[in-house]
Protein backbone atom coordinates (compact mmCIF):
# COMPACT_ATOMS: atom_id res chain seq x y z
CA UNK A 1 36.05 84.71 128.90
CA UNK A 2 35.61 88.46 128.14
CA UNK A 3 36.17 89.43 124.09
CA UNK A 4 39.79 90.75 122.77
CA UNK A 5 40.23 94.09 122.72
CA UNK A 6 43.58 95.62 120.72
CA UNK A 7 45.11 99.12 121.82
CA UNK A 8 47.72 100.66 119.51
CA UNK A 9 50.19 102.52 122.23
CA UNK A 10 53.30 104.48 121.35
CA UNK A 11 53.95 102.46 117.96
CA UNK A 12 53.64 99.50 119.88
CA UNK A 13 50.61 96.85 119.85
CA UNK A 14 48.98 95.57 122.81
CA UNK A 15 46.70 93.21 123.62
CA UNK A 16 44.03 92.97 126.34
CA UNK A 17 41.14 90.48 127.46
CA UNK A 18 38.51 92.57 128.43
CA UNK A 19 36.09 91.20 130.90
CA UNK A 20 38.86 89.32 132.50
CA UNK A 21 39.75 89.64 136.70
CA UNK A 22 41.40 92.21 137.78
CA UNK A 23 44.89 91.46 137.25
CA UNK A 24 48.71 93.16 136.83
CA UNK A 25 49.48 94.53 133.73
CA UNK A 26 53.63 95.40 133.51
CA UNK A 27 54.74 98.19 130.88
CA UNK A 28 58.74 98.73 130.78
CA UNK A 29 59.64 102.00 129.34
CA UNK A 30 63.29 101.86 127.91
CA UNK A 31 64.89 105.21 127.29
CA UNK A 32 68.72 105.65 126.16
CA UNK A 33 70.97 108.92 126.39
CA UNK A 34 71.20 109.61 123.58
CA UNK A 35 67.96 108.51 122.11
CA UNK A 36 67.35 106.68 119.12
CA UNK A 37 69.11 103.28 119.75
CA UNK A 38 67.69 100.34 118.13
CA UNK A 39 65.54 98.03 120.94
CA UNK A 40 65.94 94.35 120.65
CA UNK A 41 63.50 92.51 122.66
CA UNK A 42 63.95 88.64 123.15
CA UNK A 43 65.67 88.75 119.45
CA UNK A 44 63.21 90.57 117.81
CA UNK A 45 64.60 94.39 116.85
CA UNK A 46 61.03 96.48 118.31
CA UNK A 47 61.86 99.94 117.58
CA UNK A 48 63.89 102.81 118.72
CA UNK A 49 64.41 104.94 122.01
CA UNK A 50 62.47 105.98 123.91
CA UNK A 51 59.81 103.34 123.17
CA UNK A 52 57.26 101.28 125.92
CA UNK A 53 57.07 97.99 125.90
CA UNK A 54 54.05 95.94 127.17
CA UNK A 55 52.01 94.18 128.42
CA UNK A 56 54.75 91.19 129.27
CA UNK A 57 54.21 88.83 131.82
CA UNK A 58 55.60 89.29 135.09
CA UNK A 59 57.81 86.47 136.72
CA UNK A 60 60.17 86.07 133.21
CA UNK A 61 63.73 87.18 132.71
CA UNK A 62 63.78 89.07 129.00
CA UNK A 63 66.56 89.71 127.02
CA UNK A 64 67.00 93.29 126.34
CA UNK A 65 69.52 94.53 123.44
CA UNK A 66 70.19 98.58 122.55
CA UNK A 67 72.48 99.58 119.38
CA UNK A 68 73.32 102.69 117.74
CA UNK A 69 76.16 104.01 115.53
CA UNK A 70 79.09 104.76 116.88
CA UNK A 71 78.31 103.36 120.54
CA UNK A 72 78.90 100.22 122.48
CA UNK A 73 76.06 98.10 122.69
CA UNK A 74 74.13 97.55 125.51
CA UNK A 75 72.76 93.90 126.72
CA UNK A 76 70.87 93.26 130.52
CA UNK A 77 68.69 89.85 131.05
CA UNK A 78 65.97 91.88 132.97
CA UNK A 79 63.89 89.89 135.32
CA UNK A 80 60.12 91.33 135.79
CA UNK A 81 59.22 90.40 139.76
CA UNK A 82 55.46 89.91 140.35
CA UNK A 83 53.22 92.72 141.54
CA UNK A 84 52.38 92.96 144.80
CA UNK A 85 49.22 93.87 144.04
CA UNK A 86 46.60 93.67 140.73
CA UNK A 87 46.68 96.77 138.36
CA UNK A 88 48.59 98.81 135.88
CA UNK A 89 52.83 99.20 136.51
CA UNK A 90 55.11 100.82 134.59
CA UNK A 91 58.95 99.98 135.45
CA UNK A 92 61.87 102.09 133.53
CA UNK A 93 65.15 100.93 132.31
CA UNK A 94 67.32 103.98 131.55
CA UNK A 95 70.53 103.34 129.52
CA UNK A 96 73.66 105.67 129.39
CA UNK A 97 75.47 104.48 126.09
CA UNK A 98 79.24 104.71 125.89
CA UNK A 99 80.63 105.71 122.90
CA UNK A 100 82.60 102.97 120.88
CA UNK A 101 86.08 104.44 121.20
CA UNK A 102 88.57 102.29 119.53
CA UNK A 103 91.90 103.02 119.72
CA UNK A 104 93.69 102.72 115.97
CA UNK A 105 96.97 101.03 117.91
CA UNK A 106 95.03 98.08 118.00
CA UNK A 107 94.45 97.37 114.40
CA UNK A 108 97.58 96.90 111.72
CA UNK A 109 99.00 99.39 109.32
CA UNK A 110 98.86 99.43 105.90
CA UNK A 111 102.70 98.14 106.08
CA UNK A 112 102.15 95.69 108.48
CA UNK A 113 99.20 94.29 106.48
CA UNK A 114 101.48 93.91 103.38
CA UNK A 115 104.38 91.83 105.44
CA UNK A 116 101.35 89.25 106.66
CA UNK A 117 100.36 89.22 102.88
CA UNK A 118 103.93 88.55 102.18
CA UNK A 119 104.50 86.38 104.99
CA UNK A 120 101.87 83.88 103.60
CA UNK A 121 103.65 83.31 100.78
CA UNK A 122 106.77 82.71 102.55
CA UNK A 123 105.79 78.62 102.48
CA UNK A 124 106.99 75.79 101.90
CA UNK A 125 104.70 74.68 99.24
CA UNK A 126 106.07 77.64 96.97
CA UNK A 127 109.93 77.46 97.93
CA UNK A 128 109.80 73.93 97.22
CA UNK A 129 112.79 73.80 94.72
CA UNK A 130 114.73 76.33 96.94
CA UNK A 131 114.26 74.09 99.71
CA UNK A 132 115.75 71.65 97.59
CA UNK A 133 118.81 72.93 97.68
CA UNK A 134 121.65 73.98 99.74
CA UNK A 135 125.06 75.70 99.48
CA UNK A 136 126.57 79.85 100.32
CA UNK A 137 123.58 82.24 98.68
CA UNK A 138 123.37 85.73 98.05
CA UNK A 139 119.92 87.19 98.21
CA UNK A 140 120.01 90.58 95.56
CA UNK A 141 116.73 92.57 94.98
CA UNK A 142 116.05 93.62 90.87
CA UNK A 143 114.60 96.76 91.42
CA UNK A 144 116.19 100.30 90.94
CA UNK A 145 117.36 102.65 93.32
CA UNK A 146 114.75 104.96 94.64
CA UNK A 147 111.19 103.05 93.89
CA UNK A 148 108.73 103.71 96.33
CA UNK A 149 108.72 99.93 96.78
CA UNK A 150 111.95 100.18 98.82
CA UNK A 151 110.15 100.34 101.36
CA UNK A 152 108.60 96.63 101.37
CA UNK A 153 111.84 95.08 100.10
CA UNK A 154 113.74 95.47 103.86
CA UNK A 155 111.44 92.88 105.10
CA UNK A 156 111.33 91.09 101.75
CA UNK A 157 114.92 90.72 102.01
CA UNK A 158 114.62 89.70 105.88
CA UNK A 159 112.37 87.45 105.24
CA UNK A 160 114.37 85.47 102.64
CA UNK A 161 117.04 85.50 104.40
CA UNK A 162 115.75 84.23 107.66
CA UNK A 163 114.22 81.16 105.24
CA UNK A 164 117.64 80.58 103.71
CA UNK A 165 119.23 80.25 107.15
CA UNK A 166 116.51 78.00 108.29
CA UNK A 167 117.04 75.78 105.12
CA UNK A 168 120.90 74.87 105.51
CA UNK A 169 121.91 77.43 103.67
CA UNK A 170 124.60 80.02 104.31
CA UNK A 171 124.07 83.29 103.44
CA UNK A 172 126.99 85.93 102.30
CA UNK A 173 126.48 89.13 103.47
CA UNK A 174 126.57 92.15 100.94
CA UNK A 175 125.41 95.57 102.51
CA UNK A 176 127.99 97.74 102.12
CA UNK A 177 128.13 98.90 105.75
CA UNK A 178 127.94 95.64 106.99
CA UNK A 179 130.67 94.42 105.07
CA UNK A 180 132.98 97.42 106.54
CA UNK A 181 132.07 96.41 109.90
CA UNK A 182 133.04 92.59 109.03
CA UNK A 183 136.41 94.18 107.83
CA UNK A 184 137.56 96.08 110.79
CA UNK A 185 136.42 93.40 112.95
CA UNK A 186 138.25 90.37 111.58
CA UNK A 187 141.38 92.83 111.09
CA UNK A 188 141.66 92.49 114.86
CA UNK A 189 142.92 95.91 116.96
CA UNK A 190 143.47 98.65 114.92
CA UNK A 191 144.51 102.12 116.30
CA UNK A 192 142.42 104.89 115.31
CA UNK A 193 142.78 109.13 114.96
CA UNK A 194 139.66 110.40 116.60
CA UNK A 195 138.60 113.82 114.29
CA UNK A 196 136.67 116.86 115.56
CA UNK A 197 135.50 119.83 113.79
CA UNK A 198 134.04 122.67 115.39
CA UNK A 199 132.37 125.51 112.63
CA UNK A 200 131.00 128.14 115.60
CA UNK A 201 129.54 128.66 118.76
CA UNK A 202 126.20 127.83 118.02
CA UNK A 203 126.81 124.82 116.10
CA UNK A 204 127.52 120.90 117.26
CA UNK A 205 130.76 119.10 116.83
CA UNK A 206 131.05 116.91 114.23
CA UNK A 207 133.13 113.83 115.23
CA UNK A 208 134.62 111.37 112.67
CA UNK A 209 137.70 109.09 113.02
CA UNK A 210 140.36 107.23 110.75
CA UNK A 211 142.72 104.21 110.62
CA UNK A 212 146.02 104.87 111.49
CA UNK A 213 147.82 102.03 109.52
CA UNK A 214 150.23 101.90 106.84
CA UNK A 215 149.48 98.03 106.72
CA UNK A 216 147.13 96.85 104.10
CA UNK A 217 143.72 95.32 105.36
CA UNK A 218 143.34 91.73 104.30
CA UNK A 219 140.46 89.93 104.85
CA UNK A 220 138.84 86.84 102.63
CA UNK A 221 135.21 87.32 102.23
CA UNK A 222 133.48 83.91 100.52
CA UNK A 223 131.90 84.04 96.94
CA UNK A 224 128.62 82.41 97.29
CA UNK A 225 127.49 79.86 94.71
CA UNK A 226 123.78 80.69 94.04
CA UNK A 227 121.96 84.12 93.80
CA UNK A 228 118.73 84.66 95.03
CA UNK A 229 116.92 87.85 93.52
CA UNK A 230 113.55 89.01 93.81
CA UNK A 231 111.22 91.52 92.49
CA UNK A 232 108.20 92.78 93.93
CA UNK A 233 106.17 92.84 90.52
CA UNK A 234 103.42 94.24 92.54
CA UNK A 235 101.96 95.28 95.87
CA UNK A 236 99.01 97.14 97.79
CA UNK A 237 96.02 97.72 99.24
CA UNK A 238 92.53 98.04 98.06
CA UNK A 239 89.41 98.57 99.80
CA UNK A 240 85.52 97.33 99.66
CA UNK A 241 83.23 97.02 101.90
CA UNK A 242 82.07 94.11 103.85
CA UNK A 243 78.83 92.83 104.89
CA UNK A 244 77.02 93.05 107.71
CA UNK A 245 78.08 96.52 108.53
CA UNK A 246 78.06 95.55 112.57
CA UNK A 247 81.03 93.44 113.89
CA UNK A 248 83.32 93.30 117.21
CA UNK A 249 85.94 95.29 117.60
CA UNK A 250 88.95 94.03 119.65
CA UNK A 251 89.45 95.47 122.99
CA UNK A 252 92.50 94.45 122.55
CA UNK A 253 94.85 93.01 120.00
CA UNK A 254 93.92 89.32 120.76
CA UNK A 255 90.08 89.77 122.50
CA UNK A 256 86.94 90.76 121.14
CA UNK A 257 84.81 93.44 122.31
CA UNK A 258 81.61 94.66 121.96
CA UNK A 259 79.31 95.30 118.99
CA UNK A 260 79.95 98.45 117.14
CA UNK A 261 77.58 99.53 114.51
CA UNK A 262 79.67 101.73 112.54
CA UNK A 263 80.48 102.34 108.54
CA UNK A 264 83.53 99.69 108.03
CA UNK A 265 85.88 99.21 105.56
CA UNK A 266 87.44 95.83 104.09
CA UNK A 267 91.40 96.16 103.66
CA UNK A 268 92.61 93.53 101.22
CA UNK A 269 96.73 93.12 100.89
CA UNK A 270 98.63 91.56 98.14
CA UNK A 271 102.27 90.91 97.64
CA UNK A 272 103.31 89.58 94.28
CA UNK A 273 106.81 88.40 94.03
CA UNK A 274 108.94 87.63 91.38
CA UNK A 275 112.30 84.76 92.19
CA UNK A 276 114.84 84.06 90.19
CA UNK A 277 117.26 81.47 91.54
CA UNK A 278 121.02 81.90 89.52
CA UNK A 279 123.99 79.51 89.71
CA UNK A 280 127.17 81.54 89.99
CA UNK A 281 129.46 79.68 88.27
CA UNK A 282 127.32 78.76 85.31
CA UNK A 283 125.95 81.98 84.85
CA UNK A 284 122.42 80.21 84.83
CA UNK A 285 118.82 80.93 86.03
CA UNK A 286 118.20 76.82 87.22
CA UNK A 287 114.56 77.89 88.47
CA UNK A 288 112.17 80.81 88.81
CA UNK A 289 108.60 81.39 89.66
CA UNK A 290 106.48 84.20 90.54
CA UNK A 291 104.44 84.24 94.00
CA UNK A 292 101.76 85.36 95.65
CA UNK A 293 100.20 86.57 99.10
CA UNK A 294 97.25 88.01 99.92
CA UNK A 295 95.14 88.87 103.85
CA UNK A 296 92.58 91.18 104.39
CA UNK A 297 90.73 92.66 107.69
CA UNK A 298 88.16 94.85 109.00
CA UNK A 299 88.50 98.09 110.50
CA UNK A 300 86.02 101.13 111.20
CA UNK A 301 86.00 103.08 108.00
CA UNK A 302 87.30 106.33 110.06
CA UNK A 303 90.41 105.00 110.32
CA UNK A 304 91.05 104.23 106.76
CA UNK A 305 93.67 107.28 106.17
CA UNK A 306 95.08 107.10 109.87
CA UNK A 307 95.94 103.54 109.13
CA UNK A 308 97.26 104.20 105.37
C-alpha cells in the first residue's frame, strides 16, 4: 500500500492513498440560492454554501441537511450510484430554499394566551370548597368601572359561571340588559309604539320603540343566597427568550412543520385571581382564596407586537 497523502480543498479535508489502483473518487458540490446555509452531512454541521464535499464512497445513501435564518430547512437522503468507470466525478446538488413564511393566525394572541392561563386555574383542586357547595349564586366582579382589566373579566365571568352551572348550582342573572330582556319576556305580549326620527336628507333614521301599557310590569326575579366575586389582582405577559433558538413551527394549528432558524421569543401568561365566596343572608365571607394560572409558548420574535 502506497503512503497517505492529505489535500486541504475548499475548507474541506481530504484524504488520498497515493500509490493505490486507479479507482473513482466522488466529490458532491452543494450550492443553495441563497448561499450561506449551514451543511449538515450525516449529523455532523460541515460548513456553509457553496461548499464541496469529498471524497465519499460511492454505493451509500448520505443524509444531507441545509439551514439558514429565516428559511425552511432542507433534508434529501442522497444515494451516490457507482461510477461507471475509475477516475475523478463531481455530482451537484443545487437547493432553492423557501422562505419560512408563517402565518401569525396560527399562533394565539396575547388575550387568548391569558384565558388558557386562566383556564388552568379553573380546576377542581382550587374550587374545592365551592364545589362543596350548592344553592342560587350571583357571580359580581370587585373591580371599578373603566380598568383596563375589563377586558379579561368577560371571560373571567364566563368562565365562573359556566363552572357554577356545571356544579349544581343556579346562577341569577344580573346584567342590566339581560334582566330587561327577562322582563319583557315573562310579561308575555305587550303592544309596542314603533318611533322614527328623521334629522335631514343626508342622515339615517334613528328607530326606537316604547311600551304601550298603562298596566304595571310584574315579574319575580329570585334573590340568590351566595355571592361569588372576584378580582383579577393581577395579569400579563412577559417575555424571555428560550433556548435553542431553532424549533418547528406549526403548519398548522395542530401539526408541526419544518425547522425554522429564526430569533424567537418565549411568551409567559399569568392570571392571578382573587375569590371571595359571601353568604347573603349572613352578610358573611364563609371562604376565600387567591388563585393562580400561568402557560407560556413560542413564537418567532417578529411577531411579538402583531400578536400583543
Amino acid at each position: 500500500m502506497g503512503k497517505y497523502k492529505v489535500i486541504v480543498y475548499a475548507g474541506l479535508s481530504l484524504l488520498f492513498l497515493a500509490g493505490c489502483t486507479a479507482r473513482t473518487r466522488t466529490y458532491v458540490n452543494i450550492t443553495s440560492e441563497p448561499p450561506g446555509a449551514s451543511v449538515s452531512w450525516e449529523g455532523k454541521e460541515i460548513g456553509e454554501t457553496p461548499i464541496l464535499v469529498g471524497e465519499i464512497a460511492s454505493g451509500n445513501v448520505y443524509d444531507v441537511r441545509l439551514f439558514k435564518k429565516n428559511y425552511k430547512s432542507y433534508s434529501k437522503l442522497l444515494r451516490i450510484e457507482p461510477a461507471e468507470r475509475a477516475g475523478k466525478r463531481s455530482l451537484e446538488l443545487f437547493v432553492q430554499l423557501e422562505p419560512a413564511v408563517v402565518d401569525p393566525s396560527l399562533y394565539d394572541t396575547n388575550m387568548n394566551l391569558l384565558e388558557k392561563a386562566f383556564h388552568n386555574l379553573m380546576n377542581d383542586e382550587n374550587l374545592a370548597s365551592i364545589r362543596a357547595r350548592s344553592g342560587s349564586i350571583v357571580v359580581a366582579n370587585m373591580e371599578m368601572e373603566g380598568q383596563e382589566i375589563k377586558n379579561i373579566a368577560s371571560f373571567v365571568e364566563d368562565a365562573l359561571v359556566n363552572f357554577l352551572t356545571k356544579h349544581n348550582y343556579q346562577v341569577i342573572e344580573k346584567h342590566d340588559q339581560l334582566l330587561v330582556q327577562i322582563v319583557h319576556e315573562a310579561s308575555g305580549s305587550l303592544p309596542y309604539a314603533l318611533l322614527t326620527e328623521h334629522k335631514g336628507k343626508e342622515e339615517p333614521f334613528a328607530y326606537d320603540a316604547k311600551i304601550e301599557t298603562s298596566e304595571a310590569l310584574k315579574v319575580r326575579m329570585p334573590s340568590a343566597e351566595y355571592i361569588l366575586a372576584y378580582r383579577i389582582s393581577d395579569s400579563g405577559v412577559s417575555y424571555t427568550t428560550p433556548e435553542p433558538q431553532t424549533y418547528r413551527y406549526p403548519s398548522k394549528p395542530t401539526e408541526l412543520g419544518d425547522l425554522i432558524n429564526e430569533p424567537l421569543t418565549k411568551r409567559n401568561a399569568k392570571v392571578k385571581l382573587h375569590l371571595r365566596l359571601i353568604n347573603v343572608k349572613a352578610g358573611a365571607v364563609i371562604w376565600a382564596d387567591t388563585i393562580e394560572g400561568i402557560t407560556s409558548d413560542v413564537i418567532p420574535a417578529r411577531f411579538k407586537e402583531i400578536l400583543n
